[in-house]
C-alpha atoms as a PDB file:
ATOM      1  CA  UNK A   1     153.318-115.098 193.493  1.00  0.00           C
ATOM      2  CA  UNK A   2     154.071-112.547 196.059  1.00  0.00           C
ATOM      3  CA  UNK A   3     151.507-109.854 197.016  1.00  0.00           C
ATOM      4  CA  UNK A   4     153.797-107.421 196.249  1.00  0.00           C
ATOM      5  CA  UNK A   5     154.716-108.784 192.494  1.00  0.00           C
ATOM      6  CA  UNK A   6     151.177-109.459 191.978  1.00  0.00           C
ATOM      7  CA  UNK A   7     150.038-106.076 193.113  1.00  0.00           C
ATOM      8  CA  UNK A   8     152.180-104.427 190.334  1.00  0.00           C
ATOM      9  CA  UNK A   9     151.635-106.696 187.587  1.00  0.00           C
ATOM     10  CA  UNK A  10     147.703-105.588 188.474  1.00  0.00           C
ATOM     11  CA  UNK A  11     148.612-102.240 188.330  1.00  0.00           C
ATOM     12  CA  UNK A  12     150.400-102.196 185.343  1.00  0.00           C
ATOM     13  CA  UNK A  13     148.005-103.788 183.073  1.00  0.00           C
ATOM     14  CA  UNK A  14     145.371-101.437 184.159  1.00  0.00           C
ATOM     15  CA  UNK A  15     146.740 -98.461 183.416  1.00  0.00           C
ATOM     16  CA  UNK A  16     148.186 -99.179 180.180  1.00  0.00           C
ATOM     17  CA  UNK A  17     144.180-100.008 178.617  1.00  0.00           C
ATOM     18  CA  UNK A  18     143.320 -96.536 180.968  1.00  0.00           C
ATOM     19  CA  UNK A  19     146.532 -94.408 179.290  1.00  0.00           C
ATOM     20  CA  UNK A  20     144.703 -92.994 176.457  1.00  0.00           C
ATOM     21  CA  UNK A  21     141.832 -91.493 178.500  1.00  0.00           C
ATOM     22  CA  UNK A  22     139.828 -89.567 175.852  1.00  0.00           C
ATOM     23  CA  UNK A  23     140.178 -92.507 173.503  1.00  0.00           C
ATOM     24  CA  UNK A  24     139.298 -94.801 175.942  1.00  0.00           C
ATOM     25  CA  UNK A  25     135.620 -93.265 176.869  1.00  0.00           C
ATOM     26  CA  UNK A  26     135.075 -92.386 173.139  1.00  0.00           C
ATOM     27  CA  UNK A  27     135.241 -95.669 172.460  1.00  0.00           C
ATOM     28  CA  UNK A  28     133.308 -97.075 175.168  1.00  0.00           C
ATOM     29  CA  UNK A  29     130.357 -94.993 174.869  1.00  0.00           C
ATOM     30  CA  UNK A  30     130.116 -95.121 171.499  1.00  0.00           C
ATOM     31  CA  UNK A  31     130.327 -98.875 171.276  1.00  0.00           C
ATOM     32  CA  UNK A  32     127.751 -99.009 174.448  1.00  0.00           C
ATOM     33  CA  UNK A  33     125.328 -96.779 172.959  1.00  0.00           C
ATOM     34  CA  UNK A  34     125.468 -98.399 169.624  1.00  0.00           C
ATOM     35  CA  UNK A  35     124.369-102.222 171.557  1.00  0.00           C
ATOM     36  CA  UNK A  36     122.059-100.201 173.282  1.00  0.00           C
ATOM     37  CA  UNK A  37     120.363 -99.155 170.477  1.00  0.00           C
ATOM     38  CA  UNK A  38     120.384-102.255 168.755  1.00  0.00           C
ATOM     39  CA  UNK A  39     119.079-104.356 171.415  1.00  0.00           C
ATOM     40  CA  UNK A  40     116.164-101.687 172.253  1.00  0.00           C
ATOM     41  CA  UNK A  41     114.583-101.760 168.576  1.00  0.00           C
ATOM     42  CA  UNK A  42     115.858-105.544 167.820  1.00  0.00           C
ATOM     43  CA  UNK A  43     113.380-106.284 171.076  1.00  0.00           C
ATOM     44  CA  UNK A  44     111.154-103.660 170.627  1.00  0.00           C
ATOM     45  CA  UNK A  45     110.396-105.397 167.244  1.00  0.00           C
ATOM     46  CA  UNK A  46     110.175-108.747 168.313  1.00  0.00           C
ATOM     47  CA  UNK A  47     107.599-108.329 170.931  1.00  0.00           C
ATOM     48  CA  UNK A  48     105.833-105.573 168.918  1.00  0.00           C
ATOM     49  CA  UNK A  49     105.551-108.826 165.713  1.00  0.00           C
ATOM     50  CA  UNK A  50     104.796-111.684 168.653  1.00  0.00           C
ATOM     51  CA  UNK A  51     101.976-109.402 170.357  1.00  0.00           C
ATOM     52  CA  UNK A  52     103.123-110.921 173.409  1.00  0.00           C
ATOM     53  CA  UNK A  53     103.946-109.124 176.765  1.00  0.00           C
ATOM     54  CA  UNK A  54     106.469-111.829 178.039  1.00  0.00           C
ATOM     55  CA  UNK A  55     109.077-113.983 176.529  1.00  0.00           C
ATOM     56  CA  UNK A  56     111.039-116.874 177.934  1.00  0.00           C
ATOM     57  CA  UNK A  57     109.837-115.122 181.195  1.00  0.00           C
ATOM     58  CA  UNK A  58     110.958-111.821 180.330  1.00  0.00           C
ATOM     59  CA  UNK A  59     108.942-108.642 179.139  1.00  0.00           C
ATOM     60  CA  UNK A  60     110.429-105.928 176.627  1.00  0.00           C
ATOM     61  CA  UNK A  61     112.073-104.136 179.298  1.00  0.00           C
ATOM     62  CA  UNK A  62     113.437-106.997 180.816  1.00  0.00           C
ATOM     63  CA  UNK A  63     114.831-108.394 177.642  1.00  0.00           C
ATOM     64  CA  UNK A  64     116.663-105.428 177.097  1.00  0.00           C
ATOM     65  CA  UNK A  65     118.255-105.447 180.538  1.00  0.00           C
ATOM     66  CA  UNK A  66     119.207-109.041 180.188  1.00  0.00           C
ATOM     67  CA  UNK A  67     120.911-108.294 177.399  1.00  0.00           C
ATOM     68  CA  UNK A  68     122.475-105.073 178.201  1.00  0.00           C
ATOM     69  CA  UNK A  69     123.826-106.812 181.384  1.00  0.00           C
ATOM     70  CA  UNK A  70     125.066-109.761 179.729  1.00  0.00           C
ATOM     71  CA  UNK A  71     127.000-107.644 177.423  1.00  0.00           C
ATOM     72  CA  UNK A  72     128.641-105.638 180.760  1.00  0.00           C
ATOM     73  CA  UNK A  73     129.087-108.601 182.687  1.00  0.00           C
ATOM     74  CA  UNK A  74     130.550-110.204 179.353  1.00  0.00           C
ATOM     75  CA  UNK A  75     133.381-107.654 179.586  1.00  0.00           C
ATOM     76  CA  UNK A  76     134.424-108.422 183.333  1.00  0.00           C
ATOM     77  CA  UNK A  77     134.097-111.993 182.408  1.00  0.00           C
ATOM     78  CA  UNK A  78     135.793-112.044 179.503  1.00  0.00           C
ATOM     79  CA  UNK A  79     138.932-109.409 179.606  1.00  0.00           C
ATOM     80  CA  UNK A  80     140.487-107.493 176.908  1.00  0.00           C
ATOM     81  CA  UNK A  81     141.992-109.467 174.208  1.00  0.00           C
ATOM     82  CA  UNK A  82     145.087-109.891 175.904  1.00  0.00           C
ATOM     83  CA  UNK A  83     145.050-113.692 175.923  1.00  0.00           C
ATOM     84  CA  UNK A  84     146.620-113.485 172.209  1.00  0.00           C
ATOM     85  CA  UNK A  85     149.708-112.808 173.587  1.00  0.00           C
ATOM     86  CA  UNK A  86     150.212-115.854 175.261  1.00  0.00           C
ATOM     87  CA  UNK A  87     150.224-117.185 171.968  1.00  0.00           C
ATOM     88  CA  UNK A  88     152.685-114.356 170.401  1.00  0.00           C
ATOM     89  CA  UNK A  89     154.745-115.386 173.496  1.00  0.00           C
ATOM     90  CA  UNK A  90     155.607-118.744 172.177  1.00  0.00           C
ATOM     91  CA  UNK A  91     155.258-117.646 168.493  1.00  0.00           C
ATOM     92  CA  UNK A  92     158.103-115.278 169.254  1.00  0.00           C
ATOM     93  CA  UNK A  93     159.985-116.600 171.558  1.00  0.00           C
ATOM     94  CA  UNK A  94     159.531-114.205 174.601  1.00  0.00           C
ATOM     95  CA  UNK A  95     157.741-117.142 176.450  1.00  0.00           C
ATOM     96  CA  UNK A  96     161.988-117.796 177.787  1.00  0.00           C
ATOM     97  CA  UNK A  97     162.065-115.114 179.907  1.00  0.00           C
ATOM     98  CA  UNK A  98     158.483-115.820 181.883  1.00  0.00           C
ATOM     99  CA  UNK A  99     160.142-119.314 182.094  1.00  0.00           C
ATOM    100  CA  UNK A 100     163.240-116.905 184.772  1.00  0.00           C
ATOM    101  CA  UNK A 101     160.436-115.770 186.537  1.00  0.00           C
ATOM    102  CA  UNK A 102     159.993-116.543 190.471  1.00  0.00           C
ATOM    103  CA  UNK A 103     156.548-117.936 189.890  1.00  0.00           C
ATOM    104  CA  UNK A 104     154.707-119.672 187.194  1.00  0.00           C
ATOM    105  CA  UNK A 105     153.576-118.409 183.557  1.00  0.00           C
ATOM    106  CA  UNK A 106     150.260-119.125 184.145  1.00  0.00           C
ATOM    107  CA  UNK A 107     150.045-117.212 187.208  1.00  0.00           C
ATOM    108  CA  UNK A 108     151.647-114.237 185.768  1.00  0.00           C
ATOM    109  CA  UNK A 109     149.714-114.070 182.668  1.00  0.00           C
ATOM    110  CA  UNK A 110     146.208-114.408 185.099  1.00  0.00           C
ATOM    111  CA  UNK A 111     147.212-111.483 187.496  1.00  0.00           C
ATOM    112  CA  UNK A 112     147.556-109.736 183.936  1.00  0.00           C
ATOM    113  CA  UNK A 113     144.440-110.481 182.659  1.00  0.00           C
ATOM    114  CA  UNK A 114     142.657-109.252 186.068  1.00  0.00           C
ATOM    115  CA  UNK A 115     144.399-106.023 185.649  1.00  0.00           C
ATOM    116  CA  UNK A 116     142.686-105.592 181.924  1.00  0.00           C
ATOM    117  CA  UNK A 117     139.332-106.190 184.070  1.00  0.00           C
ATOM    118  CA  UNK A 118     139.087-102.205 185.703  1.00  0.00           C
ATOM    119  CA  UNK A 119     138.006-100.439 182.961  1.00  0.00           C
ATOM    120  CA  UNK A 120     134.996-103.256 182.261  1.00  0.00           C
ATOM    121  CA  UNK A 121     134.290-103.404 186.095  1.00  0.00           C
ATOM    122  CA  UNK A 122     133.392 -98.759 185.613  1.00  0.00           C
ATOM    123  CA  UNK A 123     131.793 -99.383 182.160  1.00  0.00           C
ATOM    124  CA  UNK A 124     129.268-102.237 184.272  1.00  0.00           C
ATOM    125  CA  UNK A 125     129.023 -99.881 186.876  1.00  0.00           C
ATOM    126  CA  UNK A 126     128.148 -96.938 185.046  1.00  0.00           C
ATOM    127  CA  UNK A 127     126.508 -98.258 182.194  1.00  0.00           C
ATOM    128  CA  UNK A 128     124.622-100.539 184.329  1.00  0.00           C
ATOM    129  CA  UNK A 129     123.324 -98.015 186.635  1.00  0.00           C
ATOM    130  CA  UNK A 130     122.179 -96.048 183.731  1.00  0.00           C
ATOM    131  CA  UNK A 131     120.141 -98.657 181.922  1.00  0.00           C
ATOM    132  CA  UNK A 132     118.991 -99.428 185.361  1.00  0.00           C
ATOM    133  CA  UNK A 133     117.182 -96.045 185.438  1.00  0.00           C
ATOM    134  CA  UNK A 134     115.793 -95.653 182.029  1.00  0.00           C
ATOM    135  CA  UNK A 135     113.681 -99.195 182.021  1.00  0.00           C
ATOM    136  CA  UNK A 136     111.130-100.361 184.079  1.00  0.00           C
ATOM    137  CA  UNK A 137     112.560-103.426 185.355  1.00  0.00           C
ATOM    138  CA  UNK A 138     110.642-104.146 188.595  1.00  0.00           C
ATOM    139  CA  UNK A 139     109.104-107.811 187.354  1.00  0.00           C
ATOM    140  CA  UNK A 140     112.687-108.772 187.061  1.00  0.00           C
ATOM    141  CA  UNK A 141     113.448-109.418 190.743  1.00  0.00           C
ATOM    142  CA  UNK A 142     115.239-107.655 192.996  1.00  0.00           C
ATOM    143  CA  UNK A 143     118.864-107.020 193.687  1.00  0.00           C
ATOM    144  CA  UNK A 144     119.760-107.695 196.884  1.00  0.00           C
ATOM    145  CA  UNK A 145     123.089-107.531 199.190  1.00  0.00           C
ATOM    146  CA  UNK A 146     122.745-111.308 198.941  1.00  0.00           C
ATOM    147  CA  UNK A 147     122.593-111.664 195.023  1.00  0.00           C
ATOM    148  CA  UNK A 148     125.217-108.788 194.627  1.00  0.00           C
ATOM    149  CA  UNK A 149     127.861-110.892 196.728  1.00  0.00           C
ATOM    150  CA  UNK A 150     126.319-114.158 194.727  1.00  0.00           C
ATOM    151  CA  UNK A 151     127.417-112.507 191.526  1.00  0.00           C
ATOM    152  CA  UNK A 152     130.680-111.646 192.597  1.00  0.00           C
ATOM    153  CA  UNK A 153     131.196-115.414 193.241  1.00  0.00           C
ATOM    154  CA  UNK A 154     129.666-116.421 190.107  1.00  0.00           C
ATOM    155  CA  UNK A 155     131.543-113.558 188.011  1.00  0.00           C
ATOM    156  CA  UNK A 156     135.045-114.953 189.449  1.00  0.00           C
ATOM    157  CA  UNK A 157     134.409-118.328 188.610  1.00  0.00           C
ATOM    158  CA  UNK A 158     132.948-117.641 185.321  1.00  0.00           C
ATOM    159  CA  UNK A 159     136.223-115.235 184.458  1.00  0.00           C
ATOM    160  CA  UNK A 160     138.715-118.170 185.885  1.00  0.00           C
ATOM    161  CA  UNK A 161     136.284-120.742 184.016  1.00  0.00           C
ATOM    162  CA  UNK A 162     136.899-118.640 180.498  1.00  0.00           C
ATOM    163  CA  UNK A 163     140.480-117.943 180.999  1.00  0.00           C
ATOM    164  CA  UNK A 164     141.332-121.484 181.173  1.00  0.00           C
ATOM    165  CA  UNK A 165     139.419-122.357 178.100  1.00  0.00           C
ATOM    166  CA  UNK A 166     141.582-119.614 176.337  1.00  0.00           C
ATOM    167  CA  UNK A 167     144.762-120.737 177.885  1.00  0.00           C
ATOM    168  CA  UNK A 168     144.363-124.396 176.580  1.00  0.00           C
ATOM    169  CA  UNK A 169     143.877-123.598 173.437  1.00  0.00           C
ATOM    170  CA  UNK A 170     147.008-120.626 173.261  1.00  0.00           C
ATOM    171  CA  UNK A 171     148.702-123.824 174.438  1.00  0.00           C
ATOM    172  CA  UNK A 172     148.234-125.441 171.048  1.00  0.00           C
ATOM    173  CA  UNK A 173     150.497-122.352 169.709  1.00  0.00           C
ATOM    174  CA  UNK A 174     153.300-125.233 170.898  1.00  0.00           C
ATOM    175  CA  UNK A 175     152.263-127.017 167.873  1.00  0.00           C
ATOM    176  CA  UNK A 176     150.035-124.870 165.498  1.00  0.00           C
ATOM    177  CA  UNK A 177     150.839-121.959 163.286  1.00  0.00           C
ATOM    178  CA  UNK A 178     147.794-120.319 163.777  1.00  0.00           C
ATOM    179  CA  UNK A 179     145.353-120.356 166.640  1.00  0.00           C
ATOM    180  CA  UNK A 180     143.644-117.214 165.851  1.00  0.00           C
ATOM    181  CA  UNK A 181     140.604-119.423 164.214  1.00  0.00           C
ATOM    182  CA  UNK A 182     140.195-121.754 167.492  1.00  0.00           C
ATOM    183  CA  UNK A 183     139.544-118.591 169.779  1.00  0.00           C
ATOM    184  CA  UNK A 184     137.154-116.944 166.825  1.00  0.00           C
ATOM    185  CA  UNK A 185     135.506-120.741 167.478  1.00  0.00           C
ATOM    186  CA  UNK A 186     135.284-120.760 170.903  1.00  0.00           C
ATOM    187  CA  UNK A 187     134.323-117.225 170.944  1.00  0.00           C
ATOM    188  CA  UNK A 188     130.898-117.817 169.102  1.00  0.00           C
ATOM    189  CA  UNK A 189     130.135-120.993 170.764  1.00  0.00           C
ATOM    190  CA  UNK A 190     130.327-119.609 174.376  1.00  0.00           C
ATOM    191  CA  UNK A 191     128.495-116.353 173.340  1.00  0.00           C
ATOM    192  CA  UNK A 192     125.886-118.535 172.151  1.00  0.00           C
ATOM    193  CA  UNK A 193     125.623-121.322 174.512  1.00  0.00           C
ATOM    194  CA  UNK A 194     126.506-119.070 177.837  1.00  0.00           C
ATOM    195  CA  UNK A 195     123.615-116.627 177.585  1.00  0.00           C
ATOM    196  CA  UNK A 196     125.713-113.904 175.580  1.00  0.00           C
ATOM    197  CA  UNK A 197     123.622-113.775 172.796  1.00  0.00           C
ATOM    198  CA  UNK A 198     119.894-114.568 174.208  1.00  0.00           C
ATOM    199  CA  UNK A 199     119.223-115.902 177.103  1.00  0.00           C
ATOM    200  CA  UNK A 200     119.064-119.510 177.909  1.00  0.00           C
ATOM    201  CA  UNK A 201     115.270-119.468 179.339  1.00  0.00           C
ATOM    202  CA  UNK A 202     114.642-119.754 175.071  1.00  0.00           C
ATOM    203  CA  UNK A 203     116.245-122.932 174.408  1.00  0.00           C
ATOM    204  CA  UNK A 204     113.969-125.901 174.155  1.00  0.00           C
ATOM    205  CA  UNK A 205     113.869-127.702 177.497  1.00  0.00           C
ATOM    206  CA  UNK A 206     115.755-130.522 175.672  1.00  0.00           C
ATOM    207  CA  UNK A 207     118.419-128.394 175.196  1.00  0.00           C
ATOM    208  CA  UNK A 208     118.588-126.714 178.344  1.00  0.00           C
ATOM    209  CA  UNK A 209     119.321-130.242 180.131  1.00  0.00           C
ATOM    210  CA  UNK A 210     122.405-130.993 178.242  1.00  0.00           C
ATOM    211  CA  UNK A 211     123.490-127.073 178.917  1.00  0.00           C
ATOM    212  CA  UNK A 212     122.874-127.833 182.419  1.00  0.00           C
ATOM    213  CA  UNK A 213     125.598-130.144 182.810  1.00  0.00           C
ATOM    214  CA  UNK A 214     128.283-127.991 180.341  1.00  0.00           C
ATOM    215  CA  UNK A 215     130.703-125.633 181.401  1.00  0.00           C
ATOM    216  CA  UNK A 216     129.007-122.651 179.004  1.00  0.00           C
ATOM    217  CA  UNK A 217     126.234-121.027 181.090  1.00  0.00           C
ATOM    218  CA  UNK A 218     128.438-120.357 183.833  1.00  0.00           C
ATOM    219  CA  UNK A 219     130.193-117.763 182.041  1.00  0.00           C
ATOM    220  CA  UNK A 220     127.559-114.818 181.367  1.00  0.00           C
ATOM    221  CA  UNK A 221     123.902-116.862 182.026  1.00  0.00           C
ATOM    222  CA  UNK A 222     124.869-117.786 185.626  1.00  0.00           C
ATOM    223  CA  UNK A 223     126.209-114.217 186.902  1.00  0.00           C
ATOM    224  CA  UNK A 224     123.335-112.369 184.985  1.00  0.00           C
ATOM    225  CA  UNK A 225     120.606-114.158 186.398  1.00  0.00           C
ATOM    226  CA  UNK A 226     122.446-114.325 190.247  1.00  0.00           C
ATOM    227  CA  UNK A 227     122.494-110.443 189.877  1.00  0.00           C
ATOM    228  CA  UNK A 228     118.952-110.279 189.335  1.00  0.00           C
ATOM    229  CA  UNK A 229     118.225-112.593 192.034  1.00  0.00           C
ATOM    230  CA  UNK A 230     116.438-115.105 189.884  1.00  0.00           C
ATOM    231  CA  UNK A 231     117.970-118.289 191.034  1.00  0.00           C
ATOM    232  CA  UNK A 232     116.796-119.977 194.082  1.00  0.00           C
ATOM    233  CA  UNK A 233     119.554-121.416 196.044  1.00  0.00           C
ATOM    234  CA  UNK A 234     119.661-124.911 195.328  1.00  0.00           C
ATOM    235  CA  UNK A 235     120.060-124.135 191.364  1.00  0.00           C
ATOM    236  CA  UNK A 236     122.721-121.341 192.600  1.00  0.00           C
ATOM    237  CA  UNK A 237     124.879-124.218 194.096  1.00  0.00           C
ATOM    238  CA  UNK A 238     124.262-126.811 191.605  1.00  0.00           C
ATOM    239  CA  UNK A 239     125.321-124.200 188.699  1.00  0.00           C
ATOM    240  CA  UNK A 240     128.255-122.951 191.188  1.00  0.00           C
ATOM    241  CA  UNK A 241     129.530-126.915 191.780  1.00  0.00           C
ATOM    242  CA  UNK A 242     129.385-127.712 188.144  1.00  0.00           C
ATOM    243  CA  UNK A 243     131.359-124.912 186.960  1.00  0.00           C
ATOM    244  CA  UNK A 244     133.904-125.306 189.855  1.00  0.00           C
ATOM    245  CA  UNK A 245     133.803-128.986 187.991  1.00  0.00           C
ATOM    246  CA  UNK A 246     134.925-127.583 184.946  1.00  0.00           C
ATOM    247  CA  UNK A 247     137.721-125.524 186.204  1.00  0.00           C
ATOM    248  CA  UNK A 248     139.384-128.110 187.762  1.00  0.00           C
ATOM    249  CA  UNK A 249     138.575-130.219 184.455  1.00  0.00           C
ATOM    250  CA  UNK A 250     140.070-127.975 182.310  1.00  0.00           C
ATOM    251  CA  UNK A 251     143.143-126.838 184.632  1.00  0.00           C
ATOM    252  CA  UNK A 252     144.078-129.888 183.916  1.00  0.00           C
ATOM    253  CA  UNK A 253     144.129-130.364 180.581  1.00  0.00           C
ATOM    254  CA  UNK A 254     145.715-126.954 181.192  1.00  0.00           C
ATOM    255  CA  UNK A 255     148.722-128.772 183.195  1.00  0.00           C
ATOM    256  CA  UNK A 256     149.375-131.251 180.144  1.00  0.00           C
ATOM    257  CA  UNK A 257     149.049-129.271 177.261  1.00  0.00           C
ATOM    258  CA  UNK A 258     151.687-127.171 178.331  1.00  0.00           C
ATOM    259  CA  UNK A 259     153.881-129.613 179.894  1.00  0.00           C
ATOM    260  CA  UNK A 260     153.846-131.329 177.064  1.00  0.00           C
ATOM    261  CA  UNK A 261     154.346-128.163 175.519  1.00  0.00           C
ATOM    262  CA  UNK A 262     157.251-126.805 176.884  1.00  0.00           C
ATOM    263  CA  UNK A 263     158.909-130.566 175.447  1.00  0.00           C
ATOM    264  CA  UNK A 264     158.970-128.974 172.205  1.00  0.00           C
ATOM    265  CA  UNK A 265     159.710-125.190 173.211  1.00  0.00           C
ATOM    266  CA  UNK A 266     163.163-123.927 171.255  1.00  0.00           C
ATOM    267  CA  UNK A 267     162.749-120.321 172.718  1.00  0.00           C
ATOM    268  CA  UNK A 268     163.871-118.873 168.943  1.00  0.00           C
ATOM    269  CA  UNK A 269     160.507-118.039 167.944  1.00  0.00           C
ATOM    270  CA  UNK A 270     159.603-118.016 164.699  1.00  0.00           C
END
């Protein structure tokens, strides 16, 4: 795609979720403050009932960071729900007139889903930078120029890692009525096995091997814990290489579901 197609397509996208500007940051503190609130007293209980001062290597305050960071960095990773309309593209048809296009579908619909990325990139810096000031996180580690860049890294990859995930199984829209109930599926399962819901460090160690070597933690674990600088290298690479693994794993499956796809394409919707 050219720079100069891409750059608009960016553009585009992230204005149309930023149009509506009072709706916009109604909705996003509202919805902030409400996790906030939740994860404070959910915690605050927990620990309170365990009498313990750490948890899975995290105290109160950290817990709550984790979590509120998780849900930020879940955002950049994750997008807007935009990747139902790659579905409604074949369902209706208007998949024929990507297929004119100068570059590929895929491609397209990607630069799209970046653009749907600004407004979570303010909310993580905002919201971040508040929670950052009302808890006492100084056993967490610190952030340093280092782990910042890290994250970005691991943030990118965990985005690209997601989207193809989501793109395989809008594919199956070739052949299925409904794929609605696949991405509710997929949803749950990578919020619970990539560190959206708790972190990972509370598995059994068991089950932290075989998560080890799956695609799941690189999508909110990884960049969480790179932000807060609690991954030595070595682990940093080895989590980086596997996930790279699984892109290129599942962009391929990518390649054949919608070759095979496109087959039985009419373009008349339905």
């Amino acid at each position: 795609m050219r720079p100069g197609l891409a750059t608009q397509v960016f553009s585009v996208e992230a204005r149309k979720l930023m149009s509506y500007r009072t709706d916009f940051w109604i909705n996003t503190v509202a919805v902030f403050a409400a996790k906030m609130v939740v994860a404070y007293y959910l915690w605050v209980a927990i620990f309170a009932e365990s009498g313990r001062s750490t948890i899975g290597g995290f105290t109160r305050d950290g817990m709550i960071l984790y979590y509120v960071l998780a849900i930020l960095i879940g955002k950049v990773v994750s997008g807007s729900e935009r990747q139902m309309s790659i579905s409604q593209d074949i369902y209706e048809g208007s998949l024929t007139r990507y297929l004119l296009y100068p570059t590929g579908y895929g491609t397209i619909k990607y630069v799209e889903h970046l653009g749907t990325l600004v407004p979570s990139l303010i909310q993580l810096v905002l919201f971040g930078g508040i929670a950052w000031w009302l808890f006492d996180f100084s056993q967490l580690g610190s952030v340093t120029t280092a782990s910042l860049l890290r994250t970005i890294v691991a943030v990118a990859v965990g985005n690209m890692l997601l989207f193809l995930m989501l793109y395989v199984i809008q594919g199956v829209a070739f052949w299925a009525d409904n794929v609605w109930s696949l991405q509710v599926m997929l949803r749950f399962i990578t919020s619970m096995l990539g560190g959206l819901m708790l972190p990972l460090d509370l598995f059994p160690a068991w089950a932290r091997q075989i998560l080890d070597v799956l695609p799941f933690q690189a999508l909110f674990y990884f960049p969480v814990m790179t932000l807060l600088n609690r991954l030595g290298t070595g682990e940093w690479l080895r989590t980086l290489a596997v996930a790279l693994a699984w892109c290129a794993a599942i962009g391929w499956l990518a390649r054949i579901v919608w070759r095979r796809g496109y087959r039985v394409y009419t373009g008349v919707g339905i």
